[in-house]
Protein backbone atom coordinates (compact mmCIF):
# COMPACT_ATOMS: atom_id res chain seq x y z
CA UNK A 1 -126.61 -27.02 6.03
CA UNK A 2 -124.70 -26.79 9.21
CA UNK A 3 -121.74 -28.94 7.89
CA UNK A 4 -121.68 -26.58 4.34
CA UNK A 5 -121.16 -23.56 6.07
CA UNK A 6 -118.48 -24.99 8.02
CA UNK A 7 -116.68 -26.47 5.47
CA UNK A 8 -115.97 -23.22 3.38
CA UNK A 9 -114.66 -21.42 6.71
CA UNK A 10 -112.21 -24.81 7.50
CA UNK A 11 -110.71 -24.06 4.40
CA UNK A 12 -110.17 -20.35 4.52
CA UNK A 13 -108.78 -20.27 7.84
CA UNK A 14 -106.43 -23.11 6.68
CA UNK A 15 -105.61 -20.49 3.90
CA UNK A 16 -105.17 -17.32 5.90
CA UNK A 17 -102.59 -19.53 8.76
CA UNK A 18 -100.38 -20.84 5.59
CA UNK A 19 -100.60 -17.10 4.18
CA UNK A 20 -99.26 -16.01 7.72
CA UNK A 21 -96.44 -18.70 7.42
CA UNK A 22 -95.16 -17.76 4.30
CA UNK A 23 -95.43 -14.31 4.99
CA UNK A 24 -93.07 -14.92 7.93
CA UNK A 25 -90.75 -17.13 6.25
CA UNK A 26 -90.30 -14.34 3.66
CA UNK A 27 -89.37 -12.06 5.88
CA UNK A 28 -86.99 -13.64 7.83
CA UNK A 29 -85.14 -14.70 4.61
CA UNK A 30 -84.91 -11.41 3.72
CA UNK A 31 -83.43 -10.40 7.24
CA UNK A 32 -80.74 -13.13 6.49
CA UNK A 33 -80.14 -12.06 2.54
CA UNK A 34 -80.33 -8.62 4.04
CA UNK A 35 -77.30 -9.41 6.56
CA UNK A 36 -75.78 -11.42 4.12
CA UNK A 37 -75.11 -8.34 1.62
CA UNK A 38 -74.08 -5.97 4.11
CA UNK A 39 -71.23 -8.07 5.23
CA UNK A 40 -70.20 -8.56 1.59
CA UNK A 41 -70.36 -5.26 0.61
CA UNK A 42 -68.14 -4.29 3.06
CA UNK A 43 -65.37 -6.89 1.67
CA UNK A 44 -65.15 -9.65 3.51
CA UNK A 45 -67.34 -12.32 3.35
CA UNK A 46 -69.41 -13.72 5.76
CA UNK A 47 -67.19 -17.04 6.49
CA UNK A 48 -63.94 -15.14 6.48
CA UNK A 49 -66.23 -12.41 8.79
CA UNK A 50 -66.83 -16.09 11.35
CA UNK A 51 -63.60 -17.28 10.92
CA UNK A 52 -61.77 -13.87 12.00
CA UNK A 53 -63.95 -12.89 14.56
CA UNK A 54 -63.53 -16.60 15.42
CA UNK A 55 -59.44 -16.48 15.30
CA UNK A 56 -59.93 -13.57 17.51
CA UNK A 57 -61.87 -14.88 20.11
CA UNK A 58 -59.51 -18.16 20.12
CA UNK A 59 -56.57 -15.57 20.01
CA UNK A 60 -58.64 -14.01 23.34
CA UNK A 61 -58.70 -16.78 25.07
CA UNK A 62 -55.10 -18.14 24.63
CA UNK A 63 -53.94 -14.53 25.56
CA UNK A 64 -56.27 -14.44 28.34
CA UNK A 65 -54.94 -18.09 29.31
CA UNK A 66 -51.64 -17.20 29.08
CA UNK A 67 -51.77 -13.86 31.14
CA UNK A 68 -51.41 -11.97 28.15
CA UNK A 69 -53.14 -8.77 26.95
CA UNK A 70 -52.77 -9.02 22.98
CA UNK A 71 -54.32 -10.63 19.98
CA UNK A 72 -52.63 -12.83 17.42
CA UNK A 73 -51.26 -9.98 15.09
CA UNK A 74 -49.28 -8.79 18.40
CA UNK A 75 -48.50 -12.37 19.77
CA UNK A 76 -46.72 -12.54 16.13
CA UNK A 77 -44.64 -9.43 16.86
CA UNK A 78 -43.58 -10.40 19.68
CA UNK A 79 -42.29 -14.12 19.08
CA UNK A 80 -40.68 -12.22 16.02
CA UNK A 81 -39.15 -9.60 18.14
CA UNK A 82 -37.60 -12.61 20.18
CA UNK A 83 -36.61 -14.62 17.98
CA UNK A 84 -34.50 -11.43 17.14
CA UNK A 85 -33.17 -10.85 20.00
CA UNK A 86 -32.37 -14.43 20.59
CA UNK A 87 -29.98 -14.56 17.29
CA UNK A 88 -26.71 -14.75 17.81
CA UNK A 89 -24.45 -11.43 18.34
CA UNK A 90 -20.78 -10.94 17.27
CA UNK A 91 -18.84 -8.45 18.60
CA UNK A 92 -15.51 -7.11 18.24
CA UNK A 93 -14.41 -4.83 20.90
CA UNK A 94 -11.06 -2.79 21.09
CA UNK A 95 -10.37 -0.78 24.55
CA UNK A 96 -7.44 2.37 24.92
CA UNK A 97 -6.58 3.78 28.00
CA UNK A 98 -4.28 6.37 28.31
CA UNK A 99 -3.21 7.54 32.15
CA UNK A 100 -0.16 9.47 33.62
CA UNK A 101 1.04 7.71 36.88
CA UNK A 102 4.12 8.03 38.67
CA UNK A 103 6.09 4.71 38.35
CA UNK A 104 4.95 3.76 34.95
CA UNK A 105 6.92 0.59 35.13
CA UNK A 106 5.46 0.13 38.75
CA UNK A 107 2.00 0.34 37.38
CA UNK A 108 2.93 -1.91 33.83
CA UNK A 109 3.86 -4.86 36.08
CA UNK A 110 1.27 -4.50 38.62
CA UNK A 111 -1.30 -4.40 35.61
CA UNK A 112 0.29 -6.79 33.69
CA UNK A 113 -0.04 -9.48 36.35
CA UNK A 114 -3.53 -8.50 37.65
CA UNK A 115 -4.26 -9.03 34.43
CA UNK A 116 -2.92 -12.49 33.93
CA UNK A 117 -4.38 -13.56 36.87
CA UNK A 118 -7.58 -12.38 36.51
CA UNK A 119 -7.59 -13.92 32.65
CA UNK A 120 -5.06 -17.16 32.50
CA UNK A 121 -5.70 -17.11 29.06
CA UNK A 122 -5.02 -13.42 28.06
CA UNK A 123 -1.96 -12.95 25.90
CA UNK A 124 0.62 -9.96 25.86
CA UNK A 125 0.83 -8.89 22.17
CA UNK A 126 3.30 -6.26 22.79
CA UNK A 127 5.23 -3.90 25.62
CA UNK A 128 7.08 -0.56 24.51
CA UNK A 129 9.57 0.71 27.27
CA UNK A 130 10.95 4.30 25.94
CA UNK A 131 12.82 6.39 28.32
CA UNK A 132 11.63 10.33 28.34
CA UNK A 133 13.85 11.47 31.26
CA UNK A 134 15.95 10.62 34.13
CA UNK A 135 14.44 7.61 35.57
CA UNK A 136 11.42 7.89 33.51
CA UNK A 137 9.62 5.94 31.21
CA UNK A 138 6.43 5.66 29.02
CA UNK A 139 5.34 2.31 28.35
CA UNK A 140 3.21 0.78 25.81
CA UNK A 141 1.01 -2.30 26.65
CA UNK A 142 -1.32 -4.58 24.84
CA UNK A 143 -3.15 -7.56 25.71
CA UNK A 144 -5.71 -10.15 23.97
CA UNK A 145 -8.39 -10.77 27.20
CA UNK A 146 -11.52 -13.10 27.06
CA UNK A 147 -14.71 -11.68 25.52
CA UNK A 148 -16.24 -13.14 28.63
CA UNK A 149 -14.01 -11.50 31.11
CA UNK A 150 -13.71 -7.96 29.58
CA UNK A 151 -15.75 -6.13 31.64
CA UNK A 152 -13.59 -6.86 34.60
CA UNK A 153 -10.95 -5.72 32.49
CA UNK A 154 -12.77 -2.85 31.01
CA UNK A 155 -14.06 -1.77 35.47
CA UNK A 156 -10.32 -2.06 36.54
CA UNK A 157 -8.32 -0.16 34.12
CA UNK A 158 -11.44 2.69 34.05
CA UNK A 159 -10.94 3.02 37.94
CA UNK A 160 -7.12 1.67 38.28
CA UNK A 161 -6.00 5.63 38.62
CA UNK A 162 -8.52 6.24 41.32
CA UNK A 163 -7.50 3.31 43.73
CA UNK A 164 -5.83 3.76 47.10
CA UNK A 165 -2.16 4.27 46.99
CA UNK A 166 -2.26 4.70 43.07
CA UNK A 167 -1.06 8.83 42.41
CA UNK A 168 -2.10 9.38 38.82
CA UNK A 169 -4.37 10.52 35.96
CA UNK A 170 -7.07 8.99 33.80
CA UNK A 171 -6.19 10.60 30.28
CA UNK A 172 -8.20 8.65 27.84
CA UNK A 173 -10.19 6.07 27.88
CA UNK A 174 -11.89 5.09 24.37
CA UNK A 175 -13.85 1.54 23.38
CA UNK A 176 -14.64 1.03 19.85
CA UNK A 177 -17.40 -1.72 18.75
CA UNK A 178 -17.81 -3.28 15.75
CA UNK A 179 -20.65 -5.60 14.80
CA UNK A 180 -19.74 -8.41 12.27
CA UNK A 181 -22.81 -10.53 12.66
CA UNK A 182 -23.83 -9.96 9.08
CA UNK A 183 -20.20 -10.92 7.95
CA UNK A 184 -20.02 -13.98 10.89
CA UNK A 185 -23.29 -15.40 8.93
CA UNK A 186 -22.69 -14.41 5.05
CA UNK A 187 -19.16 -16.41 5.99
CA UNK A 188 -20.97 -19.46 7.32
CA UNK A 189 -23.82 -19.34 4.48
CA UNK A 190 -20.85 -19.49 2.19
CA UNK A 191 -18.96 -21.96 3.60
CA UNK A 192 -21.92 -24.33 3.28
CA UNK A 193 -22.58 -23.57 -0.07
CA UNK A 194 -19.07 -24.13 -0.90
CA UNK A 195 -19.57 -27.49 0.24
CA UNK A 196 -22.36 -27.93 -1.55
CA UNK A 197 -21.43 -27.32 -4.57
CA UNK A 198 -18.01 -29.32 -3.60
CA UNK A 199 -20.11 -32.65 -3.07
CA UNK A 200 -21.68 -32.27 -6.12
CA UNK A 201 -18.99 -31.88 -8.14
CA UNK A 202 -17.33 -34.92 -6.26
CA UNK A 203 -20.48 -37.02 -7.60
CA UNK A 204 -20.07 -35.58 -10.99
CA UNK A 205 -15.84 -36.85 -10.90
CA UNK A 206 -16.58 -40.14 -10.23
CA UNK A 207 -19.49 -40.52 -12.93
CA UNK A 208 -17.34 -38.38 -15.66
CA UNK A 209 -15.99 -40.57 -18.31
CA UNK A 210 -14.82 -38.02 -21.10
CA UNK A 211 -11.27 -36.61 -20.12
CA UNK A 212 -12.47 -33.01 -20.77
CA UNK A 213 -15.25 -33.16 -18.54
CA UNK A 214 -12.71 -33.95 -16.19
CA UNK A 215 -10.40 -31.33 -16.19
CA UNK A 216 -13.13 -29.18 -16.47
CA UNK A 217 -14.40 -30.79 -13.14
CA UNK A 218 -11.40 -30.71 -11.79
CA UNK A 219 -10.82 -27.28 -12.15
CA UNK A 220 -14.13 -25.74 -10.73
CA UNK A 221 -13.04 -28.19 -7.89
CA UNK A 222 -10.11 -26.68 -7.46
CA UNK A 223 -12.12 -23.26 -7.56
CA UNK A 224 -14.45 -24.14 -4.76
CA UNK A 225 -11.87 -25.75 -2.25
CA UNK A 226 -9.81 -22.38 -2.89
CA UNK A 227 -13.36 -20.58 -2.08
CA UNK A 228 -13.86 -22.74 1.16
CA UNK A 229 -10.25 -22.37 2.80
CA UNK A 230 -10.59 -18.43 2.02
CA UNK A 231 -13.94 -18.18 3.58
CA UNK A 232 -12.88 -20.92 6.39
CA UNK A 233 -9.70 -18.60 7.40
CA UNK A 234 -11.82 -15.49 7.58
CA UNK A 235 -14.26 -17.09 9.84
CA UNK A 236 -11.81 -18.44 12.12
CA UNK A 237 -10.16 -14.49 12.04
CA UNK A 238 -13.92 -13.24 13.07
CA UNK A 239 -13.86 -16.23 15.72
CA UNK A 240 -10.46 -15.10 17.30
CA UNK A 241 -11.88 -11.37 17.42
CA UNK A 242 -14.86 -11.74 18.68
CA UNK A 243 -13.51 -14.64 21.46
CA UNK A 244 -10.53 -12.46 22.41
CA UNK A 245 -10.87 -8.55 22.74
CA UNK A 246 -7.91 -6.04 22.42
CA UNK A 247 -7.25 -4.23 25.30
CA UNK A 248 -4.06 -1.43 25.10
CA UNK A 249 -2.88 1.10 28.09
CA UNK A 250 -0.81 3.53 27.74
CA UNK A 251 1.47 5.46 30.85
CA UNK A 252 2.77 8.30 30.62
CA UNK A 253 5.02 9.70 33.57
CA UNK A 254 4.94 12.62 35.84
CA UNK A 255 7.45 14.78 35.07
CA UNK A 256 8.87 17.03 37.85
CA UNK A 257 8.91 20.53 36.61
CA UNK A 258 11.28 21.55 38.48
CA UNK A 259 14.97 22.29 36.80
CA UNK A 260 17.52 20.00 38.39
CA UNK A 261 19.84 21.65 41.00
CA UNK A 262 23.13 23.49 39.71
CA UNK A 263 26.30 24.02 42.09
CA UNK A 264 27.29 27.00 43.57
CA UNK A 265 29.52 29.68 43.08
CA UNK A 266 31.37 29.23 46.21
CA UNK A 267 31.43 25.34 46.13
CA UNK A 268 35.21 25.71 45.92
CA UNK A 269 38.10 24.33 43.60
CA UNK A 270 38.19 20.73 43.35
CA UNK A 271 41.02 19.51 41.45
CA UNK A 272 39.11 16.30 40.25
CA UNK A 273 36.42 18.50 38.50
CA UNK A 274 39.51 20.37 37.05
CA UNK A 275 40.97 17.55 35.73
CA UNK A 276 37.85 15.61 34.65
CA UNK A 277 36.82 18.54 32.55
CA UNK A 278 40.52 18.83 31.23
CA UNK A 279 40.70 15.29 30.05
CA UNK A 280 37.26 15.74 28.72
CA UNK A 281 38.42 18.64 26.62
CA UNK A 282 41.82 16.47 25.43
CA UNK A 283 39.88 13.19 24.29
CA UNK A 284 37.44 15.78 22.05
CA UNK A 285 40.62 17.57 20.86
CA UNK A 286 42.01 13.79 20.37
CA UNK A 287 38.35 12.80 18.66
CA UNK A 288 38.23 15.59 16.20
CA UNK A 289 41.80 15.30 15.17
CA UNK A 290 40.99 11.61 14.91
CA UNK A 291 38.08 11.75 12.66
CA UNK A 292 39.63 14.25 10.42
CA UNK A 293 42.41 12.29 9.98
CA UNK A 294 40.20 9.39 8.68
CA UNK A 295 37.89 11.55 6.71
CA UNK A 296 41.65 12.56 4.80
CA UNK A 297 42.75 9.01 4.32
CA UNK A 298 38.81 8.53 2.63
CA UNK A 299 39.04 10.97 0.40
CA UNK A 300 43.07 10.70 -0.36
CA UNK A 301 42.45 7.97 -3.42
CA UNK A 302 41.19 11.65 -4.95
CA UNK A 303 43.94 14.10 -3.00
CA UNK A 304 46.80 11.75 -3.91
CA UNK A 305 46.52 11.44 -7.71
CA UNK A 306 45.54 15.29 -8.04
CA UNK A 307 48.50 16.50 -5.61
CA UNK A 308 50.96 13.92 -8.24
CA UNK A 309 49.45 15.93 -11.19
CA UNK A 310 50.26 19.36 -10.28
CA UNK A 311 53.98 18.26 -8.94
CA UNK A 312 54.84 16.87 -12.34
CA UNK A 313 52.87 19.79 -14.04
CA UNK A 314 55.16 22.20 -11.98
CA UNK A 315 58.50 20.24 -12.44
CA UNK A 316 57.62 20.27 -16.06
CA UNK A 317 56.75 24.16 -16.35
CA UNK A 318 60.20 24.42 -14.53
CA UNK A 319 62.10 22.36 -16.89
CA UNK A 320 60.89 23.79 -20.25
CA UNK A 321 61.80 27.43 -18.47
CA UNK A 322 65.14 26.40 -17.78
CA UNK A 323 65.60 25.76 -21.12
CA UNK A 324 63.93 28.17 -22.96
CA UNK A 325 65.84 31.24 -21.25
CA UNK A 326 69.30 32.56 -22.97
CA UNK A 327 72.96 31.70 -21.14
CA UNK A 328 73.87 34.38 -18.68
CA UNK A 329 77.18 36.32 -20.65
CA UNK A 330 80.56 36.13 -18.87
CA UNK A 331 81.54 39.34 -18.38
CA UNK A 332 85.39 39.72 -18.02
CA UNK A 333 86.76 41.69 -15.73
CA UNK A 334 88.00 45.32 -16.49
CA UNK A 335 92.22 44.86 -16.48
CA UNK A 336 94.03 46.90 -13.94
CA UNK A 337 96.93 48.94 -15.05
């Protein structure tokens, strides 16, 4: 009787505990379905959800290993941002300095050879000497200098009127820049394409067996190579400018205002200054008579024939009156008685 009752209750409790499983089971399911649909609906899925929040820790920890403060997306930046600024430049730079200075051919030679000794490989590309008074001068000067030494060039010309012992002016002073990087590169990318396509061509000659595909061949050869020595003398152009930077100074003198002195009333007679002026006054008399003697014998192939004309028109006029007019009558004188 005992053993009856007991059995029944076995089982239900069995029952009710697998109930209480399932129940359970259920529910965490749901949690997990539940957390599953909330990250979907929110557009990423759950692995991509793991693997960025993953990336990012990883990205964490390298940046915190390396001492940096940002994630991948700014770790990307910035190796693009170097990689930018670790590209190759070219540069053409042109300097021109004007400056008034006493001596201007003083200051030309001084800055000529601190110039050439600074930079052994500078050139002179030009020098302009033009005289704008007595004993004065404004010279012209241009020089080719080392990309690598300009800015010594570039500090002693902008200070070079402000030294000790050095009386002048700082007029102008003007630098231009011009970035051909695109052009430098563009020129290279061509050049290789060039020979590229020159290669290939090359390969196509030697298995051509039809004469027309060779001319034809041989003409877009010709093409190219024409292409590559065009593109390979601009580049070497670029490579000279950007190497070597043009550097020109001008001087100008200081003029003296003043009017030069004249001599004085009372400097007394000097015969000399008498008789320089004198002869002075003959040799222009002498010149003028001079030139318009041979301005005469230029034009006398004209005043000779047309002087010849009117003689013989005149001699003729004088003939034909001659003979034209009556015979004078001989009057006879009246007879005396």
């Amino acid at each position: 009787m005992i053993s009856t009752w007991h059995s029944p209750r076995k089982s239900y409790l069995l029952a009710s505990g697998f109930l209480l499983l399932l129940t359970i089971f259920l529910a965490a399911c749901g949690g997990a379905s539940s957390a599953t649909n909330s990250t979907t609906s929110s557009g990423v899925p759950s692995s991509m959800h793991q693997a960025a929040y993953g990336g990012a820790n990883n990205n964490a920890g390298n940046a915190t290993t390396n001492g940096l403060s940002t994630g991948n997306a700014a770790g990307g930046s910035s190796s693009s941002v170097k990689k930018d600024v670790a590209a190759p430049q070219y540069i053409i730079k042109t300097l021109k300095v004007s400056m008034q200075v006493a001596d201007t051919r003083k200051v030309a030679s001084a800055i000529q050879h601190w110039i050439s000794t600074t930079d052994p490989l500078s050139t002179s590309t030009g020098a302009d000497y033009s005289q704008t008074g007595n004993n004065a001068y404004t010279v012209t000067l241009s020089f080719s200098v080392q990309a690598s030494l300009y800015p010594n060039v570039y500090s002693y010309l902008r200070d070079y009127s402000t030294q000790s012992g050095v009386k002048g002016t700082l007029l102008g002073f003007t630098e231009s820049v011009q970035d051909v990087s695109s052009d430098y590169v563009d020129t290279q990318s061509r050049i290789t394409n060039y020979k590229g396509e020159q290669a290939r061509l090359i390969q196509l000659m030697n298995k051509a067996q039809a004469m027309s595909d060779v001319v034809t061949i041989e003409q877009k050869l010709t093409e190219v190579e024409g292409s590559i020595e065009t593109s390979e003398a601009h580049l070497k152009s670029l490579n000279s400018q950007v190497t070597f930077y043009t550097v020109s100074v001008n001087l100008q003198p200081i003029l003296d205002g003043t009017p030069a002195p004249r001599p004085s009333v009372d400097s007394g007679w000097s015969i000399g200054s008498i008789f320089s002026s004198a002869f002075a006054a003959s040799l222009g008399l002498g010149q003028a008579i001079l030139t318009f003697l041979i301005w005469l014998l230029a034009f006398s192939i004209y005043i000779v024939p047309v002087a010849i004309i009117v003689l013989l028109i005149r001699k003729f006029r004088t003939r034909i009156v001659t003979l034209l007019s009556p015979a004078p009558l001989l009057q006879t004188p009246p007879k005396t008685e």
